[in-house]
PDB file of N, CA and C in Angstrom:
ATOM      1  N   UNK A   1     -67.299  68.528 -23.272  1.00  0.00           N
ATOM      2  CA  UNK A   1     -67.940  67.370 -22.678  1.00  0.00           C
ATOM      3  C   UNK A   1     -67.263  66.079 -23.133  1.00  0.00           C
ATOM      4  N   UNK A   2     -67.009  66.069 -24.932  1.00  0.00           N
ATOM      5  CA  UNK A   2     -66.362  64.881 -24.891  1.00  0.00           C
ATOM      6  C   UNK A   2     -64.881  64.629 -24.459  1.00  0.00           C
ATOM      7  N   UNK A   3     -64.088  65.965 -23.873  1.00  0.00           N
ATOM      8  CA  UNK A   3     -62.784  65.712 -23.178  1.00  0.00           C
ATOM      9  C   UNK A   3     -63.028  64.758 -22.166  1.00  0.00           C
ATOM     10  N   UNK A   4     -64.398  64.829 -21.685  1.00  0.00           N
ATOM     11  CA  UNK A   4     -64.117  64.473 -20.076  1.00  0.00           C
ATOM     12  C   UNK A   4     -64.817  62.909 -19.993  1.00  0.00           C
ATOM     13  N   UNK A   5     -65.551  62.962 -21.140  1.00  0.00           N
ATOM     14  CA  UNK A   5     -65.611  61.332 -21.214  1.00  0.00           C
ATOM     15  C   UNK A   5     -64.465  60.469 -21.412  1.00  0.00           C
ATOM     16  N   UNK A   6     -64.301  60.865 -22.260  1.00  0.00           N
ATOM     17  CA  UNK A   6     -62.766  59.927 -23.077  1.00  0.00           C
ATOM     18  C   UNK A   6     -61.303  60.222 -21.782  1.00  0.00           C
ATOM     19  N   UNK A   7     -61.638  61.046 -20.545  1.00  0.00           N
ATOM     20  CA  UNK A   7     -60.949  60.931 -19.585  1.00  0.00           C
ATOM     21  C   UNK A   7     -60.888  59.833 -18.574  1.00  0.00           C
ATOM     22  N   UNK A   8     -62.393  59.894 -18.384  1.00  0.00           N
ATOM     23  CA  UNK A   8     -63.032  58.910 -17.598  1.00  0.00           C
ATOM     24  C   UNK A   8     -62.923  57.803 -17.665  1.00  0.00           C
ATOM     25  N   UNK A   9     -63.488  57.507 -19.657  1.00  0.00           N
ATOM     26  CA  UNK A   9     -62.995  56.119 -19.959  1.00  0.00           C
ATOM     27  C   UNK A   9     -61.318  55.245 -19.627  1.00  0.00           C
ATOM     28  N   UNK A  10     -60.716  56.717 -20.131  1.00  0.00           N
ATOM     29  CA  UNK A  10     -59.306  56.082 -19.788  1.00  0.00           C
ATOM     30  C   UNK A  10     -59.104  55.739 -18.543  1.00  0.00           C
ATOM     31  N   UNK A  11     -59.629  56.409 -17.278  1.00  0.00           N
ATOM     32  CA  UNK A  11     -59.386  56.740 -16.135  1.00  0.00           C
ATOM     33  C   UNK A  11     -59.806  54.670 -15.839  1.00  0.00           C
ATOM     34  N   UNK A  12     -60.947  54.731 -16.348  1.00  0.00           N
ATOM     35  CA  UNK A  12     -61.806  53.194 -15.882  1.00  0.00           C
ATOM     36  C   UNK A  12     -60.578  51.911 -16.523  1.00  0.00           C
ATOM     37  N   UNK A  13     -60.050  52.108 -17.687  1.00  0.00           N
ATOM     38  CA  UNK A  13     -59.406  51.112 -18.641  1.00  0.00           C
ATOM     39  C   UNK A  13     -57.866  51.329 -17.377  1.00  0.00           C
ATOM     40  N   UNK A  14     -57.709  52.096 -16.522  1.00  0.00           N
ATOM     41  CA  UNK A  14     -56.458  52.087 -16.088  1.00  0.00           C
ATOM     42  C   UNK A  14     -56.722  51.493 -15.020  1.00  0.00           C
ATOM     43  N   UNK A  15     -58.274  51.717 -14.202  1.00  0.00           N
ATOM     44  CA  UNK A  15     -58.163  50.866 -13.210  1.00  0.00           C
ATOM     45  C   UNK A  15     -58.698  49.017 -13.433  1.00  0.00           C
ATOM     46  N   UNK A  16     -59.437  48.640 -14.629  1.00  0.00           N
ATOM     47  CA  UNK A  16     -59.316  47.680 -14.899  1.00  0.00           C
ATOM     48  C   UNK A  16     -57.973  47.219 -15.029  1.00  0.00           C
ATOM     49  N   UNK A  17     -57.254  47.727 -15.359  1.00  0.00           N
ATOM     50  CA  UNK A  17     -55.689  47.041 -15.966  1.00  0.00           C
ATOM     51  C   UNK A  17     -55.036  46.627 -14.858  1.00  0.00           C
ATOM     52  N   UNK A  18     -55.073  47.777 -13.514  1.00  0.00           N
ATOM     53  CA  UNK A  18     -54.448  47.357 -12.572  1.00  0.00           C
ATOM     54  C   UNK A  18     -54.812  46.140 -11.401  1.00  0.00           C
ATOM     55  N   UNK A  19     -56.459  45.771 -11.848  1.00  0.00           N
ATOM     56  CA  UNK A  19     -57.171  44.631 -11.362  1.00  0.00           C
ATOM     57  C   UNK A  19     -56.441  43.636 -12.134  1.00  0.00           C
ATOM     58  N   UNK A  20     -55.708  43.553 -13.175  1.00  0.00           N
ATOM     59  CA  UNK A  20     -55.848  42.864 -14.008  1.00  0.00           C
ATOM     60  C   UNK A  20     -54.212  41.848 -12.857  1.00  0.00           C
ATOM     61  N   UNK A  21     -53.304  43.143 -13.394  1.00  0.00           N
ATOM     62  CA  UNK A  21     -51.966  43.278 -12.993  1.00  0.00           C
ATOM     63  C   UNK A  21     -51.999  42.466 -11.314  1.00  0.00           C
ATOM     64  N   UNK A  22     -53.207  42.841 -10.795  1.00  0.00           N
ATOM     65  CA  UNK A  22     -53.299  42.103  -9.055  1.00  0.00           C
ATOM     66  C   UNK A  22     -53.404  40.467  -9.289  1.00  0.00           C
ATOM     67  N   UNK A  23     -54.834  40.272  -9.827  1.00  0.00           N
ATOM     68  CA  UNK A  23     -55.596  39.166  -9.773  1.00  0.00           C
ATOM     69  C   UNK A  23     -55.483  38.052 -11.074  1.00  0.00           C
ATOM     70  N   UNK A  24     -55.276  38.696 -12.284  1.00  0.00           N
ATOM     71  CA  UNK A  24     -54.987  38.138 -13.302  1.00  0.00           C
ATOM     72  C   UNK A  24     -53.633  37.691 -14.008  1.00  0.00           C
ATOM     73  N   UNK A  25     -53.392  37.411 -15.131  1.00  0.00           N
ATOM     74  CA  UNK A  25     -52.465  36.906 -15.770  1.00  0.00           C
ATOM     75  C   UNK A  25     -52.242  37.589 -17.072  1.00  0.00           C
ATOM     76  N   UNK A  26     -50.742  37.773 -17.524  1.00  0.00           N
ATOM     77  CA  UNK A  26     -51.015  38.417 -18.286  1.00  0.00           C
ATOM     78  C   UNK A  26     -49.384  38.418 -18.879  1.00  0.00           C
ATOM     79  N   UNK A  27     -49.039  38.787 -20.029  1.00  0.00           N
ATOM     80  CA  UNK A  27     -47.252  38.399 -20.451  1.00  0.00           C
ATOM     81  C   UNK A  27     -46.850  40.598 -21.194  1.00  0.00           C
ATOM     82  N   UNK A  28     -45.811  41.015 -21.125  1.00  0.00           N
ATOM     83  CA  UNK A  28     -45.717  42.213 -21.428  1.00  0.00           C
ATOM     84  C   UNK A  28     -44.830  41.808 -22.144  1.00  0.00           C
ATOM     85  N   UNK A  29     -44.633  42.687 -23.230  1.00  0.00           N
ATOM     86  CA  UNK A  29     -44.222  42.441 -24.568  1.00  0.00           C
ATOM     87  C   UNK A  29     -44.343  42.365 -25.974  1.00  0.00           C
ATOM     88  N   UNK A  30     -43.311  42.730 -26.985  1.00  0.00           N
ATOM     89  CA  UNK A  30     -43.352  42.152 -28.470  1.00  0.00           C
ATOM     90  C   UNK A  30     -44.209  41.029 -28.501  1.00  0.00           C
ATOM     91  N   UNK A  31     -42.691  40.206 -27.866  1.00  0.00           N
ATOM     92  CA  UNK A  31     -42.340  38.830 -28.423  1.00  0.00           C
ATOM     93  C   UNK A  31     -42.857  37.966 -27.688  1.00  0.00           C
ATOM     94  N   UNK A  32     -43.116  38.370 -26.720  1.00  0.00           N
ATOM     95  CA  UNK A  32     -44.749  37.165 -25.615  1.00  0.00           C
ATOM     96  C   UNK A  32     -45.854  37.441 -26.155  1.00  0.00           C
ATOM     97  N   UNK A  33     -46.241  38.074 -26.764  1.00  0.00           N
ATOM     98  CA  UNK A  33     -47.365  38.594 -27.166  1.00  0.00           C
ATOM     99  C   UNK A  33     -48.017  38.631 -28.465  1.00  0.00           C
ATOM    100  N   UNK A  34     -46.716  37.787 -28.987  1.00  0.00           N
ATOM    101  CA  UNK A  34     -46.723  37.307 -30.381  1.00  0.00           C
ATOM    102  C   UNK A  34     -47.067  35.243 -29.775  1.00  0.00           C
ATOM    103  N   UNK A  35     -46.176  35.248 -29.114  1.00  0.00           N
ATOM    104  CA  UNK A  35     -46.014  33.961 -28.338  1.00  0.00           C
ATOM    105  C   UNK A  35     -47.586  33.539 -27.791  1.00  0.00           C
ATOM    106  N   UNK A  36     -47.882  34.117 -27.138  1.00  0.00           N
ATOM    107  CA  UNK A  36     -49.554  33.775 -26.822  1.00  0.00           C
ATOM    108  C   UNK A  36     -50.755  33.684 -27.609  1.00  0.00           C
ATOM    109  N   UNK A  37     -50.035  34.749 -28.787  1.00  0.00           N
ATOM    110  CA  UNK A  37     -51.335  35.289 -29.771  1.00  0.00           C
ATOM    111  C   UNK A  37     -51.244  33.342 -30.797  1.00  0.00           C
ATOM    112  N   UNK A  38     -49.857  33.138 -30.994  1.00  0.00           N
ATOM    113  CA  UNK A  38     -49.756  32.023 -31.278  1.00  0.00           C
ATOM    114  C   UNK A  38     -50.400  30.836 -31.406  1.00  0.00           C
ATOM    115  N   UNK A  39     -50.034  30.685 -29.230  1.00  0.00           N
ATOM    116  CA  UNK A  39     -51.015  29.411 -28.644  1.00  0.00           C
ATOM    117  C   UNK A  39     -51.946  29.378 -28.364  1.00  0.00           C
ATOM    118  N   UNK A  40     -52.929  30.621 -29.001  1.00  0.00           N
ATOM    119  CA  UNK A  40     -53.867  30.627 -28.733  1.00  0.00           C
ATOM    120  C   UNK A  40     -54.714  31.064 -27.235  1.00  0.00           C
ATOM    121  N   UNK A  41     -53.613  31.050 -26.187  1.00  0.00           N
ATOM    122  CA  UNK A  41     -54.228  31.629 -24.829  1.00  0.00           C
ATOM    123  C   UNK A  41     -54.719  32.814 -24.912  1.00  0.00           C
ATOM    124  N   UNK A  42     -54.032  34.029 -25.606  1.00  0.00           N
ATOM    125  CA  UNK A  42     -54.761  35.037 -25.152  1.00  0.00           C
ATOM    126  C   UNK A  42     -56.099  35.463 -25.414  1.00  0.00           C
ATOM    127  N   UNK A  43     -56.513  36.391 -24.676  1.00  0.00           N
ATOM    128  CA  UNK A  43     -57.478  36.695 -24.685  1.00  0.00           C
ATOM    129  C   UNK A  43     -58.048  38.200 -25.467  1.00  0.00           C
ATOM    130  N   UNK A  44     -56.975  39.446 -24.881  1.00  0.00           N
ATOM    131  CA  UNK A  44     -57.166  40.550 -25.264  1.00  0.00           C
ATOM    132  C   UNK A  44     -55.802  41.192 -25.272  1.00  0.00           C
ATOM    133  N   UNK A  45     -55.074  41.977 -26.199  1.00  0.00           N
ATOM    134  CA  UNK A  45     -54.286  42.190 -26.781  1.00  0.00           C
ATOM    135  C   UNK A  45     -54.713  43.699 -26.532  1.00  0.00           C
ATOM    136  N   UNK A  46     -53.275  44.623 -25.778  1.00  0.00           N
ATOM    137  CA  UNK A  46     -53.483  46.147 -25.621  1.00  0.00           C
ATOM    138  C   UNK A  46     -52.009  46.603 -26.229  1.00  0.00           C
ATOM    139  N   UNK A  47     -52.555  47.478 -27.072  1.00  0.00           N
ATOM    140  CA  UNK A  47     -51.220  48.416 -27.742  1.00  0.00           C
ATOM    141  C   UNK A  47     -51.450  49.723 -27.550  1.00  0.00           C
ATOM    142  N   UNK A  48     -50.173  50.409 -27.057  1.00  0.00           N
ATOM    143  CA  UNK A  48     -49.887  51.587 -27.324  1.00  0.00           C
ATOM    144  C   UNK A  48     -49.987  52.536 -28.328  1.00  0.00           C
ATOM    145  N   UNK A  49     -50.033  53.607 -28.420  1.00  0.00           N
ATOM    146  CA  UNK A  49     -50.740  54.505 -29.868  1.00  0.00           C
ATOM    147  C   UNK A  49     -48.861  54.755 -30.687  1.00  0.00           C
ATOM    148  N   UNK A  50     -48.461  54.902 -29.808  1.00  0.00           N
ATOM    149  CA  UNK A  50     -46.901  55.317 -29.901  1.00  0.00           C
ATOM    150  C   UNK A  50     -45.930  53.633 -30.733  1.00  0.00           C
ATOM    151  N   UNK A  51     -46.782  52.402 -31.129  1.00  0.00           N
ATOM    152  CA  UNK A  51     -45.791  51.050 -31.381  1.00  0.00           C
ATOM    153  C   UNK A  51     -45.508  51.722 -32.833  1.00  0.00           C
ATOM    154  N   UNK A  52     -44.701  51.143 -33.364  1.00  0.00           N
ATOM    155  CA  UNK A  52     -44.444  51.241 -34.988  1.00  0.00           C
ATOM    156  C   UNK A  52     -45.621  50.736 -35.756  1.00  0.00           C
ATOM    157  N   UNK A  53     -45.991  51.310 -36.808  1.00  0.00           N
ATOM    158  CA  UNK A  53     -46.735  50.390 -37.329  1.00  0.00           C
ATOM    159  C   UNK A  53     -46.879  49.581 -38.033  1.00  0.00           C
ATOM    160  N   UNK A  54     -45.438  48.831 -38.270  1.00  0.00           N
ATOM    161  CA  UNK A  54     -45.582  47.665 -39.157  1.00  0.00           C
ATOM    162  C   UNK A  54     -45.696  46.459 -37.809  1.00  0.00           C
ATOM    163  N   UNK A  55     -44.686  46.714 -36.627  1.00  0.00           N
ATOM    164  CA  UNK A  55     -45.411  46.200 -35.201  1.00  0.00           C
ATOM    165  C   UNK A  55     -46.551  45.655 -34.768  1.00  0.00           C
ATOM    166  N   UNK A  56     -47.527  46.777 -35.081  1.00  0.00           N
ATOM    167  CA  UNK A  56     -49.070  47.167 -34.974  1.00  0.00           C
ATOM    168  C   UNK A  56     -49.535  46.535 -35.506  1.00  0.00           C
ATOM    169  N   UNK A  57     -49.647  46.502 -36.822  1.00  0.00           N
ATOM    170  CA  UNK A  57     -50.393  45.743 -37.903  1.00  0.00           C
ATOM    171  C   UNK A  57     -50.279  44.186 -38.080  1.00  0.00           C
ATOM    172  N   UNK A  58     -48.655  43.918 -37.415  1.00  0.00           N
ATOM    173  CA  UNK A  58     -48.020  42.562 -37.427  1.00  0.00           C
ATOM    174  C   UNK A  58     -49.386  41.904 -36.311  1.00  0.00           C
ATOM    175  N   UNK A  59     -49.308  42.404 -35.099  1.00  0.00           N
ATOM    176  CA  UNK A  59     -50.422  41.684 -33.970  1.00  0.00           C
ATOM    177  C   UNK A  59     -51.460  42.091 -34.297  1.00  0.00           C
ATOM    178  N   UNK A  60     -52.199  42.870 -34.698  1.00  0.00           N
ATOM    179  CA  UNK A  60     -53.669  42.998 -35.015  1.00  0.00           C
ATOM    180  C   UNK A  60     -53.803  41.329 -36.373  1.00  0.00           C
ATOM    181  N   UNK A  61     -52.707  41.219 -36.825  1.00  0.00           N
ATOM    182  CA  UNK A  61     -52.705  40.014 -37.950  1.00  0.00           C
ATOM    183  C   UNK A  61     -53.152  39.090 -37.133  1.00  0.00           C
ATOM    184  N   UNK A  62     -52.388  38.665 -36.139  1.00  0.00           N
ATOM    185  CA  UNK A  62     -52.238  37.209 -35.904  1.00  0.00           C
ATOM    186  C   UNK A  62     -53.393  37.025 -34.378  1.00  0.00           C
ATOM    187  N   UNK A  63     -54.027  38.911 -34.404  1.00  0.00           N
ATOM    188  CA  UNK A  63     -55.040  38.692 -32.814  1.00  0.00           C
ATOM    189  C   UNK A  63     -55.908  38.306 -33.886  1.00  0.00           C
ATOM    190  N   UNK A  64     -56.299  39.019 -35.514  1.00  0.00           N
ATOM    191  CA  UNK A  64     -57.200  38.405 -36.228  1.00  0.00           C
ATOM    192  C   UNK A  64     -57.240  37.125 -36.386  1.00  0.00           C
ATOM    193  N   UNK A  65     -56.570  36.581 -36.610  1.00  0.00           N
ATOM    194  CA  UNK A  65     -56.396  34.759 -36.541  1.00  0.00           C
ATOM    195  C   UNK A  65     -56.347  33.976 -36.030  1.00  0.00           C
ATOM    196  N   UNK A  66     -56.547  34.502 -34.501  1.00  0.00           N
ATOM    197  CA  UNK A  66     -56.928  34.102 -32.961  1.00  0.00           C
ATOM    198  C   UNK A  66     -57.917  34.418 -32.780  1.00  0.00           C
ATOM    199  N   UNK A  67     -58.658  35.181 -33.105  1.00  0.00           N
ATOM    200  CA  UNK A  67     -59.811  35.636 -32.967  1.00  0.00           C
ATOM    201  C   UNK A  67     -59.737  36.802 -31.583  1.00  0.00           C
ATOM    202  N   UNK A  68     -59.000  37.216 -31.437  1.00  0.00           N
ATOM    203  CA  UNK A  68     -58.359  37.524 -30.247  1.00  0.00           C
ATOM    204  C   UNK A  68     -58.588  39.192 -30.117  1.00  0.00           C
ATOM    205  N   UNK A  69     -59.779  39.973 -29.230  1.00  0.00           N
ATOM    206  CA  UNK A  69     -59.870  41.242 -29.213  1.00  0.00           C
ATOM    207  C   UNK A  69     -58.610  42.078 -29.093  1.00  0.00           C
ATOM    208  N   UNK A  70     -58.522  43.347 -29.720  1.00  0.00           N
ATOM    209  CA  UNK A  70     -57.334  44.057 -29.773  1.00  0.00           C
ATOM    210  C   UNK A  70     -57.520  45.364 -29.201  1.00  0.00           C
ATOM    211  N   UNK A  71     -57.467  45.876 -28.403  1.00  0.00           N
ATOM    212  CA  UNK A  71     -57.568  47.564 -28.027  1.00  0.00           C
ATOM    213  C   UNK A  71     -56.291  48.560 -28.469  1.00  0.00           C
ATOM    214  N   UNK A  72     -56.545  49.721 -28.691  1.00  0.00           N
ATOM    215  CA  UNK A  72     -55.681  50.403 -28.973  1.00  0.00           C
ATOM    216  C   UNK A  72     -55.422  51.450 -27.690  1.00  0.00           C
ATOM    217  N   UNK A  73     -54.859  51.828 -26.871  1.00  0.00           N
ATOM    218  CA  UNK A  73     -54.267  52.339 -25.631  1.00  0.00           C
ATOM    219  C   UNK A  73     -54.060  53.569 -25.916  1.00  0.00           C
ATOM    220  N   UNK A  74     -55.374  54.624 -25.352  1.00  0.00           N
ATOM    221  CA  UNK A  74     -54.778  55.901 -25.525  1.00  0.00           C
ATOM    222  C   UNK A  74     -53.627  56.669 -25.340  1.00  0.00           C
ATOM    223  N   UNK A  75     -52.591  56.163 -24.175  1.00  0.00           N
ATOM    224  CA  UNK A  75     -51.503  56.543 -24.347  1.00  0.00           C
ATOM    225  C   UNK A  75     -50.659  55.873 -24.928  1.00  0.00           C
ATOM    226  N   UNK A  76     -49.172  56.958 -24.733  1.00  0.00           N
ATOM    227  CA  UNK A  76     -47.847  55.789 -25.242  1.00  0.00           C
ATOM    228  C   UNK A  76     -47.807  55.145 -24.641  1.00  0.00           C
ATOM    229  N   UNK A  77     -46.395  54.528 -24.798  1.00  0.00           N
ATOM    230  CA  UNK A  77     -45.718  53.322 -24.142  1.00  0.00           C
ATOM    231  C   UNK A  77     -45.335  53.790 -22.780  1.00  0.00           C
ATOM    232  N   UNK A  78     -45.022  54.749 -22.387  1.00  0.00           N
ATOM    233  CA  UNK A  78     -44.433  55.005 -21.150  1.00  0.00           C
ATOM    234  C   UNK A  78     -45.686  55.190 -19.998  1.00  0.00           C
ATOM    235  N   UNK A  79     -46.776  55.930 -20.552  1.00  0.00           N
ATOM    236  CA  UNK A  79     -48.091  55.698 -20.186  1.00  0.00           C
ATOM    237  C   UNK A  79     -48.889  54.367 -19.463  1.00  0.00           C
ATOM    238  N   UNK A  80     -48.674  53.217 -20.346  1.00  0.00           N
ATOM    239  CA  UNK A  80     -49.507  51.993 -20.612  1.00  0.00           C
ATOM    240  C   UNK A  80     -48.372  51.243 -19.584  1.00  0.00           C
ATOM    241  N   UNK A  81     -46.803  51.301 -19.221  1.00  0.00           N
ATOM    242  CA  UNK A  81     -46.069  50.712 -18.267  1.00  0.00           C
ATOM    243  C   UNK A  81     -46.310  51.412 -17.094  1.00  0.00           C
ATOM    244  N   UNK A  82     -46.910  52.716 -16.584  1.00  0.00           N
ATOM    245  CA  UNK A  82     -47.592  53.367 -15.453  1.00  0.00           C
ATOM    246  C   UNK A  82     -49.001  52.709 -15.268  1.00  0.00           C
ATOM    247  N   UNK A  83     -49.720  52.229 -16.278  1.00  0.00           N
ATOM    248  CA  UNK A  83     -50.977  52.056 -16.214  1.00  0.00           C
ATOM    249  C   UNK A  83     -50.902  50.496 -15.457  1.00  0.00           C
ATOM    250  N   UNK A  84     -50.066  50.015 -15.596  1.00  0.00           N
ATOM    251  CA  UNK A  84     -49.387  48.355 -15.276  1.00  0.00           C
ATOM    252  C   UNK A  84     -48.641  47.807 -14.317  1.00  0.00           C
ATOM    253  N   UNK A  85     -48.635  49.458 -13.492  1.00  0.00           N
ATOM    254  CA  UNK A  85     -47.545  49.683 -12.290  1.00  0.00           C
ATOM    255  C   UNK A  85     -45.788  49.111 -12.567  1.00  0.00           C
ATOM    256  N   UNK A  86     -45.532  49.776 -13.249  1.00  0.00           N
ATOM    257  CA  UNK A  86     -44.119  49.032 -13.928  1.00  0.00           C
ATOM    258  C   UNK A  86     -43.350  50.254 -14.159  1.00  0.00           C
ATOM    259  N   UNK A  87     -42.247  50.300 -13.450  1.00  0.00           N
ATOM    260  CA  UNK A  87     -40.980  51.567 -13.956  1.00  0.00           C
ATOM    261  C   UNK A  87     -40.457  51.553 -15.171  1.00  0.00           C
ATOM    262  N   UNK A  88     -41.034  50.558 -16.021  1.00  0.00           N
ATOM    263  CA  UNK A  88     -40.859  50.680 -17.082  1.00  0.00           C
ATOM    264  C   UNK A  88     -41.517  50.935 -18.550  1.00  0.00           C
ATOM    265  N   UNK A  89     -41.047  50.541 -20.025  1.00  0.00           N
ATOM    266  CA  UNK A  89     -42.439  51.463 -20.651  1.00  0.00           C
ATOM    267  C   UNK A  89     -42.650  49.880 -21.806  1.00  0.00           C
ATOM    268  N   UNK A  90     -44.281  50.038 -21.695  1.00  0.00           N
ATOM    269  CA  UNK A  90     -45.025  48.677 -22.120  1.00  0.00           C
ATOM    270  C   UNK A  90     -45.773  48.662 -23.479  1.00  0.00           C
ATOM    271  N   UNK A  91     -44.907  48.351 -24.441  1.00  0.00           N
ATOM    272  CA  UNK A  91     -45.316  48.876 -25.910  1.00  0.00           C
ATOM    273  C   UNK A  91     -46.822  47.937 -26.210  1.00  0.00           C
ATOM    274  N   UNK A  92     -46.852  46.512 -26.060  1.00  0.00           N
ATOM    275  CA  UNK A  92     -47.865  46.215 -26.145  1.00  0.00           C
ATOM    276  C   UNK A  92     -48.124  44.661 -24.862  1.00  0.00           C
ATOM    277  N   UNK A  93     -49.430  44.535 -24.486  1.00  0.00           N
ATOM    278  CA  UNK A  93     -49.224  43.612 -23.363  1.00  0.00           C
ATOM    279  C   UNK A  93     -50.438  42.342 -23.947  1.00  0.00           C
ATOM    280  N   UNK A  94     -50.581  41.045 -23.622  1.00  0.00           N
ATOM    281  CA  UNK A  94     -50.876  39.988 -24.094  1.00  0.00           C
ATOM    282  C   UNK A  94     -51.813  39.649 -22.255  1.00  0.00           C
ATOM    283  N   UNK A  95     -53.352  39.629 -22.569  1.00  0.00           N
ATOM    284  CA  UNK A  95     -53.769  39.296 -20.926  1.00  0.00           C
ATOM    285  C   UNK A  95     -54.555  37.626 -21.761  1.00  0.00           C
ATOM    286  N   UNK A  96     -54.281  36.903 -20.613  1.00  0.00           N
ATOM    287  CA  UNK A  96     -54.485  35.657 -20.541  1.00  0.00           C
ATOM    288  C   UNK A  96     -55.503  34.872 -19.927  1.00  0.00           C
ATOM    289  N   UNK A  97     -55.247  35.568 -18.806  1.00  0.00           N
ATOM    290  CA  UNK A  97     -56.428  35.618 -17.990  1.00  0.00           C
ATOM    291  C   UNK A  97     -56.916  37.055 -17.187  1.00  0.00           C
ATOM    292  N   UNK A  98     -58.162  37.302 -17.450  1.00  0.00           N
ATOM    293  CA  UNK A  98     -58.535  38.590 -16.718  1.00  0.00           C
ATOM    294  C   UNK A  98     -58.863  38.525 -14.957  1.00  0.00           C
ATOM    295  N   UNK A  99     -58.556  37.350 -14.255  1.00  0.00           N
ATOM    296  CA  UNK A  99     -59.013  37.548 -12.659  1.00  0.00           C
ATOM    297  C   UNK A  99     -60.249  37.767 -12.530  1.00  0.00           C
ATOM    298  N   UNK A 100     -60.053  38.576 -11.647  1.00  0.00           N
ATOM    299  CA  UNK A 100     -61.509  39.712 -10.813  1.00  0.00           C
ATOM    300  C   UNK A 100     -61.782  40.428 -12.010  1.00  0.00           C
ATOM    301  N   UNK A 101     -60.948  40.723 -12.996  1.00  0.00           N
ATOM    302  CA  UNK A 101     -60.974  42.427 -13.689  1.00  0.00           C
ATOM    303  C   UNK A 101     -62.144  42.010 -14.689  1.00  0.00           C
ATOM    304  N   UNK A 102     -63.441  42.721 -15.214  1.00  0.00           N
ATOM    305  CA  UNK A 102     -64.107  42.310 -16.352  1.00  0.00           C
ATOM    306  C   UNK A 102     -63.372  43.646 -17.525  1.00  0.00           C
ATOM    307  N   UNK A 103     -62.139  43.024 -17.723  1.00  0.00           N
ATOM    308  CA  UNK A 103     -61.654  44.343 -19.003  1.00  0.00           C
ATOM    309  C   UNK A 103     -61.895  43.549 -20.331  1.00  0.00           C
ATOM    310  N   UNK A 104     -62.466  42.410 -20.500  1.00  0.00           N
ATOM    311  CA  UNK A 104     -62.236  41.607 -21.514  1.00  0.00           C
ATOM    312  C   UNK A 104     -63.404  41.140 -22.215  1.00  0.00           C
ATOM    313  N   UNK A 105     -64.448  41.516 -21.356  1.00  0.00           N
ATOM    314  CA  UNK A 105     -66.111  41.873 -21.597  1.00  0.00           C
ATOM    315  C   UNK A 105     -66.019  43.455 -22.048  1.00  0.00           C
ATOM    316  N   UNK A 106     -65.762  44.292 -21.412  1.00  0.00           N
ATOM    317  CA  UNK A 106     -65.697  45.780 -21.572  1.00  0.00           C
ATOM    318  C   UNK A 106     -65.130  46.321 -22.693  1.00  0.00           C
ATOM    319  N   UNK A 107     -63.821  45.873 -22.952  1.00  0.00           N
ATOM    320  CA  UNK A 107     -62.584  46.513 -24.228  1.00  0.00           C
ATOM    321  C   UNK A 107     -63.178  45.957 -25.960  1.00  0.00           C
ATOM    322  N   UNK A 108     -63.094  45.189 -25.805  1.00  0.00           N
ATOM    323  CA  UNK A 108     -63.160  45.228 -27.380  1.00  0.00           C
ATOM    324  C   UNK A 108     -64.923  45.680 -28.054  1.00  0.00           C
ATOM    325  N   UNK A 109     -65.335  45.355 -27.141  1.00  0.00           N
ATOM    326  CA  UNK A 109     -66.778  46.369 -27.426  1.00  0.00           C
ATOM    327  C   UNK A 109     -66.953  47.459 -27.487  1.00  0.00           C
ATOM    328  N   UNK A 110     -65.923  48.537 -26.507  1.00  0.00           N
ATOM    329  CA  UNK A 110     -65.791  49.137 -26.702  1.00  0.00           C
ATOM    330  C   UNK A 110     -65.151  50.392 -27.628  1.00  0.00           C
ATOM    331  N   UNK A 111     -64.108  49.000 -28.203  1.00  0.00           N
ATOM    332  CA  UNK A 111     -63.103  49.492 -29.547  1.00  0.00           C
ATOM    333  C   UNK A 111     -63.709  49.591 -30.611  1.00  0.00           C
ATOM    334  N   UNK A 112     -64.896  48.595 -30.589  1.00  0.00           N
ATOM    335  CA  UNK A 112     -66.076  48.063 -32.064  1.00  0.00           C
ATOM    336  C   UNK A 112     -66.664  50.177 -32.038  1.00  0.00           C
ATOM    337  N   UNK A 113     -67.472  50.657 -31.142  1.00  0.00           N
ATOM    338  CA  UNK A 113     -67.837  51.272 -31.233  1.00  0.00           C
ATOM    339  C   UNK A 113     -67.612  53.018 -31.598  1.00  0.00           C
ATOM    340  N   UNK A 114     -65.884  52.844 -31.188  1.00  0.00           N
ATOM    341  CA  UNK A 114     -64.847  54.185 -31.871  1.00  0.00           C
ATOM    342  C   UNK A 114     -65.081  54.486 -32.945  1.00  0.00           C
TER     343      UNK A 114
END
């Protein structure tokens, strides 16, 4: 039973993302994503399970000091650049603005509760 939740959930976090990717704003990347966490725009901060973890730990630092929710992305990187509609692979992504998508009400509440 709990396979098929934690399917679902993912299933929902992939189609938020791609609301996100339509209607919203958002920078992919290290080093934008360090850049936003910075100026303070972002909002919610998604990493891959697969980043390094001195990487990892580097942005969970500075989303802490932004105050800035952080999710951790059940898949890898090659995963999370499918989830983003992108031929390519998306180690961690920086959203700015969420659009239409409510992933930014939803995610980090949901991370509190893992």
């Amino acid at each position: 039973m709990a396979v098929k939740k934690s399917k679902k959930t993912h299933e929902s976090i992939n189609a938020r993302l791609a609301l996100v990717m339509k209607s919203g704003k958002y920078m992919l990347g290290y080093k934008q994503t360090l850049k936003t966490l910075r100026s303070g725009k972002s909002k919610l901060v998604i990493i891959a399970n697969n980043t390094p973890p001195l990487r990892k730990s580097e942005i969970e630092y500075y989303a802490m000091l932004a105050k800035t929710g952080v999710h951790h992305y059940a898949g890898d990187n090659n995963e999370l650049g499918t989830a983003c509609g992108k031929y390519f692979r998306v180690c961690t992504l920086s959203i700015t603005d969420a659009g239409d998508s409510d992933i930014i009400r939803t995610l980090p509440g949901s991370n509190a509760a893992e």
